[in-house]
Protein backbone atom coordinates (compact mmCIF):
# COMPACT_ATOMS: atom_id res chain seq x y z
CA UNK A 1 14.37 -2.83 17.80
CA UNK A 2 15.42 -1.51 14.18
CA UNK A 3 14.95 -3.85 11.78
CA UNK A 4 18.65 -3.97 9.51
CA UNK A 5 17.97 -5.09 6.25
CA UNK A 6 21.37 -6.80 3.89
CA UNK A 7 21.33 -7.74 0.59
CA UNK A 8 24.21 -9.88 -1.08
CA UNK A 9 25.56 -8.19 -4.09
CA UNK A 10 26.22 -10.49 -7.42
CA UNK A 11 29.57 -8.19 -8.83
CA UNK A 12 31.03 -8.22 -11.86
CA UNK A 13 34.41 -7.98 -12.70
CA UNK A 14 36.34 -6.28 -15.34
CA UNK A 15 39.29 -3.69 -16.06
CA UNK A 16 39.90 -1.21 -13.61
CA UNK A 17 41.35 2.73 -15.29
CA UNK A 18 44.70 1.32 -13.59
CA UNK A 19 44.51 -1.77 -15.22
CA UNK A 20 43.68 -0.20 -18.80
CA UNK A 21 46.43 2.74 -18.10
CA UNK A 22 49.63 -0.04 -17.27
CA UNK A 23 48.38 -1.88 -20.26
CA UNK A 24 48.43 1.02 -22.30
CA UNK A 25 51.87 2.53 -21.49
CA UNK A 26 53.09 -1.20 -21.41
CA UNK A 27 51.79 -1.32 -25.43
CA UNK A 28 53.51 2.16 -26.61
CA UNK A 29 56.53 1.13 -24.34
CA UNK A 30 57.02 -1.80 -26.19
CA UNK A 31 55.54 -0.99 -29.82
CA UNK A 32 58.49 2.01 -29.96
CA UNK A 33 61.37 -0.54 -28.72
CA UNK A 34 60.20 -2.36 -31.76
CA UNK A 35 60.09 0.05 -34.47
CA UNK A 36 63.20 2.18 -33.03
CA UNK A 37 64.88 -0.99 -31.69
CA UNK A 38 66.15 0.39 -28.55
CA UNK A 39 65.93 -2.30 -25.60
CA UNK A 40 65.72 1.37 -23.52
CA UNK A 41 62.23 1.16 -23.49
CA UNK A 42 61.75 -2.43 -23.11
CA UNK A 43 63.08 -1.56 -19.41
CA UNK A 44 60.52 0.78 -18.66
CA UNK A 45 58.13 -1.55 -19.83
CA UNK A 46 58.99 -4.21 -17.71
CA UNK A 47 57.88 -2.94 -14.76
CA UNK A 48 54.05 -1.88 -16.07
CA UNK A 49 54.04 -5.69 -17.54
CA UNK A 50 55.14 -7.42 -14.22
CA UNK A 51 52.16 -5.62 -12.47
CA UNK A 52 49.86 -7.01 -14.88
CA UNK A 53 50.82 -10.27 -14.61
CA UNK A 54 50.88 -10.42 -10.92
CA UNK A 55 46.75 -10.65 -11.44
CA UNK A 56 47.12 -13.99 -10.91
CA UNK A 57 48.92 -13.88 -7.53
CA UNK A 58 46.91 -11.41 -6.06
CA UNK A 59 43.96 -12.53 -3.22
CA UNK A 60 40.57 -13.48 -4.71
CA UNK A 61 38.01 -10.94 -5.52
CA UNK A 62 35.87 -9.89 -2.42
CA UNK A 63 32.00 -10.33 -1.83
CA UNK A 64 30.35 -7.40 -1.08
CA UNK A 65 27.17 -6.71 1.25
CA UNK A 66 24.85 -3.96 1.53
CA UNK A 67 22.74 -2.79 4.48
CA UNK A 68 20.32 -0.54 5.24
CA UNK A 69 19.06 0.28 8.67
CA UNK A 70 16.13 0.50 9.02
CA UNK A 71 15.58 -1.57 5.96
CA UNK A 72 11.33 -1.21 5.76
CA UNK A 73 10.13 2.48 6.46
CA UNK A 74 6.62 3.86 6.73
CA UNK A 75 5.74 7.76 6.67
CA UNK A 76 2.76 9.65 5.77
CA UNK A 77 3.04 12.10 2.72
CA UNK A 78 5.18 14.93 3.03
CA UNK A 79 7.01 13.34 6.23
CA UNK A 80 10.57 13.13 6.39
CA UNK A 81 12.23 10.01 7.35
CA UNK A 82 15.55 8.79 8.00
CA UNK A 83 18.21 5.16 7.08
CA UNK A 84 21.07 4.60 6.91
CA UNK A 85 23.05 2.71 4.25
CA UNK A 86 26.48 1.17 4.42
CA UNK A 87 27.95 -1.61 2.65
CA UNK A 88 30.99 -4.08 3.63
CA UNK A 89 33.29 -6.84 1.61
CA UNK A 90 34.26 -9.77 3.04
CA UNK A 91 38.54 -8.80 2.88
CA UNK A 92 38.18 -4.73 4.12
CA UNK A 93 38.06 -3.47 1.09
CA UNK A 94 36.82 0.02 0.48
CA UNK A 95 33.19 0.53 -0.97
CA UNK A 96 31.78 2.79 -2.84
CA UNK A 97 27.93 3.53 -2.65
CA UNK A 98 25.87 5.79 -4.99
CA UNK A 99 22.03 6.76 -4.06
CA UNK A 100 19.28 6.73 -6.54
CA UNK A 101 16.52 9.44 -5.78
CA UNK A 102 13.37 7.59 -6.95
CA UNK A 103 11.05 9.88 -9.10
CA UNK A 104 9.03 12.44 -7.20
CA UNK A 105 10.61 11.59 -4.07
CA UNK A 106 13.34 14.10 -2.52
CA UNK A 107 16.52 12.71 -0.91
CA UNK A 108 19.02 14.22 1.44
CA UNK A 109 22.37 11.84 1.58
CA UNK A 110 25.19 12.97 4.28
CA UNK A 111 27.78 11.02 5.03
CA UNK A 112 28.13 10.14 8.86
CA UNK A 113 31.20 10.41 10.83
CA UNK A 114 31.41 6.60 10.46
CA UNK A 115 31.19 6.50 6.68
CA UNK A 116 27.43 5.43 6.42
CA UNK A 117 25.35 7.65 4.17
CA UNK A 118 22.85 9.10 6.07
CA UNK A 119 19.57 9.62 4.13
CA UNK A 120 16.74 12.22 4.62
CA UNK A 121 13.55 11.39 2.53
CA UNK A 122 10.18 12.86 1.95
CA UNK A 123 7.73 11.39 -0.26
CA UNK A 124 4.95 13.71 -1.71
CA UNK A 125 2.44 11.41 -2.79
CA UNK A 126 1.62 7.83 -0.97
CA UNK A 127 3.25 4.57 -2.75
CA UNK A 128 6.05 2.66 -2.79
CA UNK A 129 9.69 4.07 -3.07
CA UNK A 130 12.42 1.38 -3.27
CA UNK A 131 15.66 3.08 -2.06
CA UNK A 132 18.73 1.82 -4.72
CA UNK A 133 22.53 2.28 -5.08
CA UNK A 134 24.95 1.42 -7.54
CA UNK A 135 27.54 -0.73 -6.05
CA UNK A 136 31.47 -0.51 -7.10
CA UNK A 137 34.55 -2.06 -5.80
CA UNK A 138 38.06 -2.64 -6.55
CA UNK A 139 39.67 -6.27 -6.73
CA UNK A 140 43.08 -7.87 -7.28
CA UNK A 141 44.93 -5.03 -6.14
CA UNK A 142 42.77 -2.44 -7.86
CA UNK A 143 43.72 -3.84 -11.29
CA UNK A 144 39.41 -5.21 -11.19
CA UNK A 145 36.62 -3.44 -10.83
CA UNK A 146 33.58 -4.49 -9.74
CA UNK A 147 30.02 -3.44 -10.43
CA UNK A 148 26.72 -4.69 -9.50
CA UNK A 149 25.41 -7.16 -12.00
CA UNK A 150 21.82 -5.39 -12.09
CA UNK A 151 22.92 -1.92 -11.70
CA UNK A 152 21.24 -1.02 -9.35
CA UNK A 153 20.60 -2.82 -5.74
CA UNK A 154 17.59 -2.34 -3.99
CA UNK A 155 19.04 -1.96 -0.28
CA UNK A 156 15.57 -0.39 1.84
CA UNK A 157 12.32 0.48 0.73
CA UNK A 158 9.85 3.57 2.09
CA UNK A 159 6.34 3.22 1.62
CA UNK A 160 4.52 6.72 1.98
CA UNK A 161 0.90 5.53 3.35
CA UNK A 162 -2.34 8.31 1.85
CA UNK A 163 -3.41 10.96 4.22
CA UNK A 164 -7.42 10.63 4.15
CA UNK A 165 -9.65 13.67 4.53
CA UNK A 166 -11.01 13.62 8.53
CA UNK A 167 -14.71 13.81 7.51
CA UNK A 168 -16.21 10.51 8.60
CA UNK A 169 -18.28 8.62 5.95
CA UNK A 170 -21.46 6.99 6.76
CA UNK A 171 -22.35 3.05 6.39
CA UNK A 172 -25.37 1.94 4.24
CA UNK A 173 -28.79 1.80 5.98
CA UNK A 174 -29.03 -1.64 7.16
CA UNK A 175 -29.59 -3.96 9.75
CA UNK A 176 -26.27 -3.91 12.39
CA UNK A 177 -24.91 -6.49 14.31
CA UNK A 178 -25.89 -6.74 18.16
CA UNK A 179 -22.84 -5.72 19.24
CA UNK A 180 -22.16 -2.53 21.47
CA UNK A 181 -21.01 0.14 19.39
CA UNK A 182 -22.16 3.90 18.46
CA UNK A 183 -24.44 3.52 15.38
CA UNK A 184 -28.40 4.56 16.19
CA UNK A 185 -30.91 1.91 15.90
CA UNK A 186 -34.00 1.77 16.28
CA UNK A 187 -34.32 -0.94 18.50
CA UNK A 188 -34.90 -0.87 22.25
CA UNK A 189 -31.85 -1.77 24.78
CA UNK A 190 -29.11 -0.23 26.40
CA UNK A 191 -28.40 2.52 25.01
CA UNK A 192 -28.17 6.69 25.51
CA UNK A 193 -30.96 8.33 23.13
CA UNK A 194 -34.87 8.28 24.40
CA UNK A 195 -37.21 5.61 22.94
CA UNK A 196 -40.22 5.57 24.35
CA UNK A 197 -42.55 5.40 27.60
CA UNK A 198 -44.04 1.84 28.23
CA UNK A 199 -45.91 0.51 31.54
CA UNK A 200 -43.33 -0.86 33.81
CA UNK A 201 -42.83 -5.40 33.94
CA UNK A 202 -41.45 -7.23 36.30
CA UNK A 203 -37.97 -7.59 35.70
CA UNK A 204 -37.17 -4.19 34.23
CA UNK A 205 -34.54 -2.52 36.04
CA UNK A 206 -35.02 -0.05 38.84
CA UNK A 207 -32.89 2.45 37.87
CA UNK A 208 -35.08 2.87 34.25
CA UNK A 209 -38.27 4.26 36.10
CA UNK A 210 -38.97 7.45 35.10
CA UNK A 211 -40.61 8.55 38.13
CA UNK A 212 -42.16 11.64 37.32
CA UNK A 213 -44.43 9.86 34.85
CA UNK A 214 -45.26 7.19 37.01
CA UNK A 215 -46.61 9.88 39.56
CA UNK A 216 -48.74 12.00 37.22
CA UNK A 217 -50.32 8.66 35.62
CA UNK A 218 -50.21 6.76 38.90
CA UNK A 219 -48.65 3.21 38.07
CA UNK A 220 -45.00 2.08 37.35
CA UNK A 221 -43.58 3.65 34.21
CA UNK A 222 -40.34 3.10 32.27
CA UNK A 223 -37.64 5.25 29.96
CA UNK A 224 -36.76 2.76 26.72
CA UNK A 225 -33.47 3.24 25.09
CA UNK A 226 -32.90 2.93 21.54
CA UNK A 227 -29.24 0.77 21.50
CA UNK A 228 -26.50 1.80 19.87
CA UNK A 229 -24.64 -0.93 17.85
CA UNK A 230 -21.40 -1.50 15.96
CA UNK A 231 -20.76 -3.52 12.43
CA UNK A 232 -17.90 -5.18 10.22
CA UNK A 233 -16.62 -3.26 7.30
CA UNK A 234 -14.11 -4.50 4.75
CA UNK A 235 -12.94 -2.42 2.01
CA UNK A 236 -12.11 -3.81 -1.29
CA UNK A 237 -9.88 -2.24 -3.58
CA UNK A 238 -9.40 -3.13 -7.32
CA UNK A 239 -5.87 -3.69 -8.39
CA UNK A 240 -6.19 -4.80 -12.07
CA UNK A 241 -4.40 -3.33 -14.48
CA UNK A 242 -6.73 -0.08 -15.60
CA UNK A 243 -6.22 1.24 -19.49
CA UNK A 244 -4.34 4.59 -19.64
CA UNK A 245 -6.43 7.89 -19.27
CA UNK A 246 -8.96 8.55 -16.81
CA UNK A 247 -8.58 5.64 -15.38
CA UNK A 248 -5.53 5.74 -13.87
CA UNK A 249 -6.15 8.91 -11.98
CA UNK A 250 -9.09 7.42 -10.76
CA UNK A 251 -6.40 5.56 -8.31
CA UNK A 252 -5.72 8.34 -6.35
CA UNK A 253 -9.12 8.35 -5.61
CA UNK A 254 -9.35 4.55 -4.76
CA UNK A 255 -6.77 4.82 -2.13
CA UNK A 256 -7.78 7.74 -0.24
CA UNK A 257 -11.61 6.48 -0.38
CA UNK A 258 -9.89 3.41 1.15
CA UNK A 259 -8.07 4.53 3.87
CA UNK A 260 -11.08 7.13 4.86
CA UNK A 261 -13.25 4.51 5.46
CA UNK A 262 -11.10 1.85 7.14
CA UNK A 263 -10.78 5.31 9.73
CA UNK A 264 -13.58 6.54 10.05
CA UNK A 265 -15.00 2.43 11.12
CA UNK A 266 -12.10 2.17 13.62
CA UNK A 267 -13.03 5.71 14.79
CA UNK A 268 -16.88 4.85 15.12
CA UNK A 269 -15.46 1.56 17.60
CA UNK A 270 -16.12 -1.00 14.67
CA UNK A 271 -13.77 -3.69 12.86
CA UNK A 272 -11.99 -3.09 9.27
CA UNK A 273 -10.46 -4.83 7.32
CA UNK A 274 -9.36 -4.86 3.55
CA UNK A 275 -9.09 -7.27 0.38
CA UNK A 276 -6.88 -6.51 -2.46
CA UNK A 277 -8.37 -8.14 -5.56
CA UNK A 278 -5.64 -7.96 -8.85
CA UNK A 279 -3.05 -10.82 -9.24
CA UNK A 280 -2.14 -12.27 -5.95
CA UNK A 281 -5.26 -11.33 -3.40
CA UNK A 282 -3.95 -9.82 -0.34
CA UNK A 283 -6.26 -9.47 2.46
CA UNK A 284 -6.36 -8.69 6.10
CA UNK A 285 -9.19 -9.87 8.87
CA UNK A 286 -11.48 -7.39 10.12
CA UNK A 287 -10.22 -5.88 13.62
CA UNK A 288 -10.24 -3.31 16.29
CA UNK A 289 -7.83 -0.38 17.59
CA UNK A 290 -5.67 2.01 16.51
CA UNK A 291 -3.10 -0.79 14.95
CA UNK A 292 -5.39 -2.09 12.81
CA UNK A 293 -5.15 0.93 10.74
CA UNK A 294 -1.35 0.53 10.02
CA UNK A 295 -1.67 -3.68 9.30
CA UNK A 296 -4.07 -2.23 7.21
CA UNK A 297 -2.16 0.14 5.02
CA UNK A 298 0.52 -2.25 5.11
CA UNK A 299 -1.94 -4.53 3.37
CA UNK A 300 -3.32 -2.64 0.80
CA UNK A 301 0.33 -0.90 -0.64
CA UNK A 302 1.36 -4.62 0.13
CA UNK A 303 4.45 -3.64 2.98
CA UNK A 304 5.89 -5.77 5.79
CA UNK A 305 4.27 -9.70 6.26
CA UNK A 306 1.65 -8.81 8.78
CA UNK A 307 -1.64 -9.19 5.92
CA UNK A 308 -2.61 -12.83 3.97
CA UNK A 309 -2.27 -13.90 0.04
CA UNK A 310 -4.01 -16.09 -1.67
CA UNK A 311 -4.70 -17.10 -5.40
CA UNK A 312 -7.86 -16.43 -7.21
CA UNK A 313 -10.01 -13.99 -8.27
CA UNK A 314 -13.16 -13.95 -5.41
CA UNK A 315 -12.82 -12.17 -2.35
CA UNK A 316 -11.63 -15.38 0.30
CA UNK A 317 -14.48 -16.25 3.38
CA UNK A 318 -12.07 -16.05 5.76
CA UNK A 319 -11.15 -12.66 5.35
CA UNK A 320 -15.36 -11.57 5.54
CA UNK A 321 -16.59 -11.90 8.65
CA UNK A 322 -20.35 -13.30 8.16
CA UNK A 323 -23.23 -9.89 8.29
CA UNK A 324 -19.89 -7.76 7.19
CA UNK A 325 -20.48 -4.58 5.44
CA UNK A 326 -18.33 -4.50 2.08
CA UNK A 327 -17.44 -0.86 0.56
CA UNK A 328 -15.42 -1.44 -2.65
CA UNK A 329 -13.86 0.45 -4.69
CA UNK A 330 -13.36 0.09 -8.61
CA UNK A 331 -13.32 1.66 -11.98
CA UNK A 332 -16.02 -1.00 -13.40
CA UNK A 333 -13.23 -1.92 -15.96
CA UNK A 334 -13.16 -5.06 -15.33
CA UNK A 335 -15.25 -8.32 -14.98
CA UNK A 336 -13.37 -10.23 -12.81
CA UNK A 337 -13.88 -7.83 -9.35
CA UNK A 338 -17.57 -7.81 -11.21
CA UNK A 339 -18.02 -10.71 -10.32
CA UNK A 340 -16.28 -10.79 -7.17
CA UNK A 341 -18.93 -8.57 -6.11
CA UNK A 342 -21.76 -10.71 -7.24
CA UNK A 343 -20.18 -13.68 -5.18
CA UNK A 344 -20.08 -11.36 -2.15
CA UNK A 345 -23.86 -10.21 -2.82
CA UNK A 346 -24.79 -14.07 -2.86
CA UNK A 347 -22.65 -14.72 0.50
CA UNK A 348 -25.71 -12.47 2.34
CA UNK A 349 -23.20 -9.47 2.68
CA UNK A 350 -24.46 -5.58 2.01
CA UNK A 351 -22.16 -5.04 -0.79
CA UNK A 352 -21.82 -1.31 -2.02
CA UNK A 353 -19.63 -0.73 -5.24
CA UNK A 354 -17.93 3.03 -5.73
CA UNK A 355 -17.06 3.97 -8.91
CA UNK A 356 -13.96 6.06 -9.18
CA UNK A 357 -14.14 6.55 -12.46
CA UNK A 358 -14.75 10.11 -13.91
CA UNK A 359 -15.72 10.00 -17.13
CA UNK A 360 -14.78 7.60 -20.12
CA UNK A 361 -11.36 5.82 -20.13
CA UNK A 362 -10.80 6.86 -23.63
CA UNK A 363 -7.87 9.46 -24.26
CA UNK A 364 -8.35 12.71 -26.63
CA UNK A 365 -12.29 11.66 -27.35
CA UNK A 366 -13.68 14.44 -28.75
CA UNK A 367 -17.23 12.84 -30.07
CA UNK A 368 -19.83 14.01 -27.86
CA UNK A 369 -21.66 10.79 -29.36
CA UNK A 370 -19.27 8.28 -27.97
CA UNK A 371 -19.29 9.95 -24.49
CA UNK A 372 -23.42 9.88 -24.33
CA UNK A 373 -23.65 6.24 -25.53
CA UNK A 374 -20.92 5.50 -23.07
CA UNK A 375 -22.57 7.68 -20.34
CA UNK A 376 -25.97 5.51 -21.11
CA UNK A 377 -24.06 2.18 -20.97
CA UNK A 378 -22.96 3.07 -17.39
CA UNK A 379 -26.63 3.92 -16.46
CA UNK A 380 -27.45 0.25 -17.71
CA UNK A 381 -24.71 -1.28 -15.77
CA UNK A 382 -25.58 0.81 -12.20
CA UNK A 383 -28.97 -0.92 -12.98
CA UNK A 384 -28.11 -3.93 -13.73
CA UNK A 385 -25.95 -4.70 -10.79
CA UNK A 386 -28.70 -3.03 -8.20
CA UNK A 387 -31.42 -5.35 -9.82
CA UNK A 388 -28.55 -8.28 -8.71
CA UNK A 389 -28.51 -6.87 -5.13
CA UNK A 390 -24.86 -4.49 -5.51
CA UNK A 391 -25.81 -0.82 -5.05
CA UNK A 392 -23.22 1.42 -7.23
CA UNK A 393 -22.59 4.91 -6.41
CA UNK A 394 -20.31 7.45 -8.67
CA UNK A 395 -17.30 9.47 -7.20
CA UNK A 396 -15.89 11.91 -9.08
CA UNK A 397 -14.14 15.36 -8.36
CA UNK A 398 -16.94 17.25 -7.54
CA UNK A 399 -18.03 15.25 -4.18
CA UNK A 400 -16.32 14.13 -1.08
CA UNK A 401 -16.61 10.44 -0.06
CA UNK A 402 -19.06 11.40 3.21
CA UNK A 403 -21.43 13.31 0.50
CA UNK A 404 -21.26 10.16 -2.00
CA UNK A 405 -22.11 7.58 0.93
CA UNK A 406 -24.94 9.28 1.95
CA UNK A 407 -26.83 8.76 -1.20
CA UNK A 408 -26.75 4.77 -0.70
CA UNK A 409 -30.32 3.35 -0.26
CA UNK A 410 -31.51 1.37 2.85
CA UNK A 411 -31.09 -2.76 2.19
CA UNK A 412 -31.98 -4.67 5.16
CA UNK A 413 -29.50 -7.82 5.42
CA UNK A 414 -30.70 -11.33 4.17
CA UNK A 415 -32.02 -13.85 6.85
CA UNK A 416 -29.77 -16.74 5.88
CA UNK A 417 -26.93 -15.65 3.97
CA UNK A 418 -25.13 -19.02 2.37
CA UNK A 419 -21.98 -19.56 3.68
């Protein structure tokens, strides 16, 4: 089912060109049967005047609706997509619709046999494209015209998702839950790689005897298994507002390291899900299957109602699932998802922290002095949080994610982590 999207229209309402051209001819008309007195020309005028005031008897200015069809799209980058936008007044009234191309996007508009304008798009880069149109329609006979009273409408809206890089990106080192999935252990149960060789008990399976050992040492002998296990990863991304400079890039970054994660776990057979932290949290519940992927790139560029918000600045319980594994990433920048991180760390969770940012978030700095001391003052920080429990690793341009995740130290997971 195609979800059609409509959106009232507040007009307003002033002179049409026909309205302004009557008037005008009306005034000259009149103005030279004055000065020349010849009642001539107050004929001709009568007629241009008698339009004008039949404003009053003409039927009520229409209300105008615009739709779009399919009013919410998704795409990947560089995919083409299609709506289609037409718009309708209540008394029949022609309508006249003009496209906006949003910056960096490119639009194809074609008008259908049917009069709805047919739109190709193709986003380059992943965010959110509102479509708009300016809005204009002629009242009271055509001597009104009226025009959107914001301009532009916002009839549909595209959001491109980020295409992440297919390498898959290792968890921390830690203890995993006991739940069948494809991570190594090290711990004995039913599982695919070779273990060990142990005397045989009662109660050990038949089908585990490794019979040639048992002949050449004479007694019962079993294959172990190590077990192969799967985990709960949530991904938190920073949304505050970042200074301009380096820090801003350091978005792209964010989002792709996002989305490659939240793949690669679904890919490995274990649950994702995201938190949003910046303004109004939005988060999504850690899940299985291919269409947890979409819910959650709908969640973290905010499209469609399928993800939670909530107030606040700490990550909400409900949205960590207790033992979860929590990969966020941030610029640092800001003490609020600092903290949020520190909460999480208390909760019992493995909390690792990647910094996106390359470099300092100054623009045009030039004193190799400033960039040391803030160079050293990151050190401190990396320190500082690991001493807390928070292991921080940097990204920057010169490493892929899968490289950067593989330097994270083992942390085995607390006992009792307070709920």
């Amino acid at each position: 089912m195609i979800d059609t999207r409509s959106v009232d229209v507040e007009l307003r309402w002033r002179a049409s060109n026909l309205a302004l051209s009557l008037a005008s001819c009306a005034a000259v008309a009149l103005a030279a049967a004055l000065i020349d007195a010849r009642w001539q020309l107050v004929v001709v005028a009568a007629p241009l005047v008698g339009v004008l005031v039949s404003l009053g008897w003409q039927r009520s200015t229409p209300a105008v609706r615009v739709y779009a069809e399919p009013g919410l799209v998704r795409c990947f980058e560089d995919e083409e997509v299609r709506l289609e936008l037409w718009a309708e007044a209540d008394d029949g009234s022609p309508v006249r619709l003009l496209v906006e191309t949003p910056p960096g996007a490119a639009l194809q508009v074609d008008r259908g046999p049917s009069g709805r304008l047919q739109i190709v798009a193709s986003m380059p880069r992943w965010g959110r494209y509102p479509v708009r149109v300016r809005v204009t329609v002629a009242g009271r006979g055509g001597l009104l015209t009226g025009a959107a009273a914001t301009t532009w409408v916002t009839a549909g809206e595209v959001f491109a998702f980020p295409v992440a890089p297919a390498q898959s990106t290792g968890l921390p080192r830690t203890e995993l839950l006991d739940r069948l999935g494809t991570h190594l252990t090290r711990h004995v149960g039913r599982g695919v790689e070779y273990g060990g060789i142990r005397a045989y008990v009662p109660g050990d399976q038949l089908r585990t005897v490794n019979w040639p050992v048992s002949a050449r040492r004479g007694s019962l002998h079993v294959t172990e298994r190590l077990s192969e296990r799967a985990t709960d990863v949530v991904v938190l991304v920073d949304r505050h507002d970042q200074p301009p400079g380096p820090a801003t890039d350091a978005t792209e970054r964010t989002m792709r390291g996002a989305v490659q994660v939240v793949q690669s776990a679904l890919r490995n057979g274990d649950r994702a899900g995201v938190v949003a932290l910046g303004g109004r949290t939005r988060w999504l519940g850690a899940d299985i299957g291919r269409r947890q992927f979409y819910r959650v790139l709908d969640a973290i560029l905010g499209a469609g109602d399928g993800h939670e918000t909530t107030p606040g600045t700490l990550a909400p319980r409900a949205a960590l699932p207790p033992g979860a594994v929590v990969v966020a990433f941030s610029t640092l920048l800001d003490t609020d998802f600092a903290l949020a991180l520190i909460d999480l760390c208390r909760r019992g969770h493995v909390v690792v922290a990647v910094d996106v940012l390359d470099g300092a978030p100054f623009e045009d700095l030039d004193d190799p002095l400033i960039a040391r001391m803030w160079s050293m003052q990151r050190a401190f920080m990396y320190r500082d949080m690991r001493t807390i429990g928070v292991d921080v690793i940097g990204w920057s341009t010169d490493g892929t994610l899968d490289q950067v995740m593989g330097l994270v130290p083992r942390r085995r997971r607390r006992a009792t982590a307070r709920r």
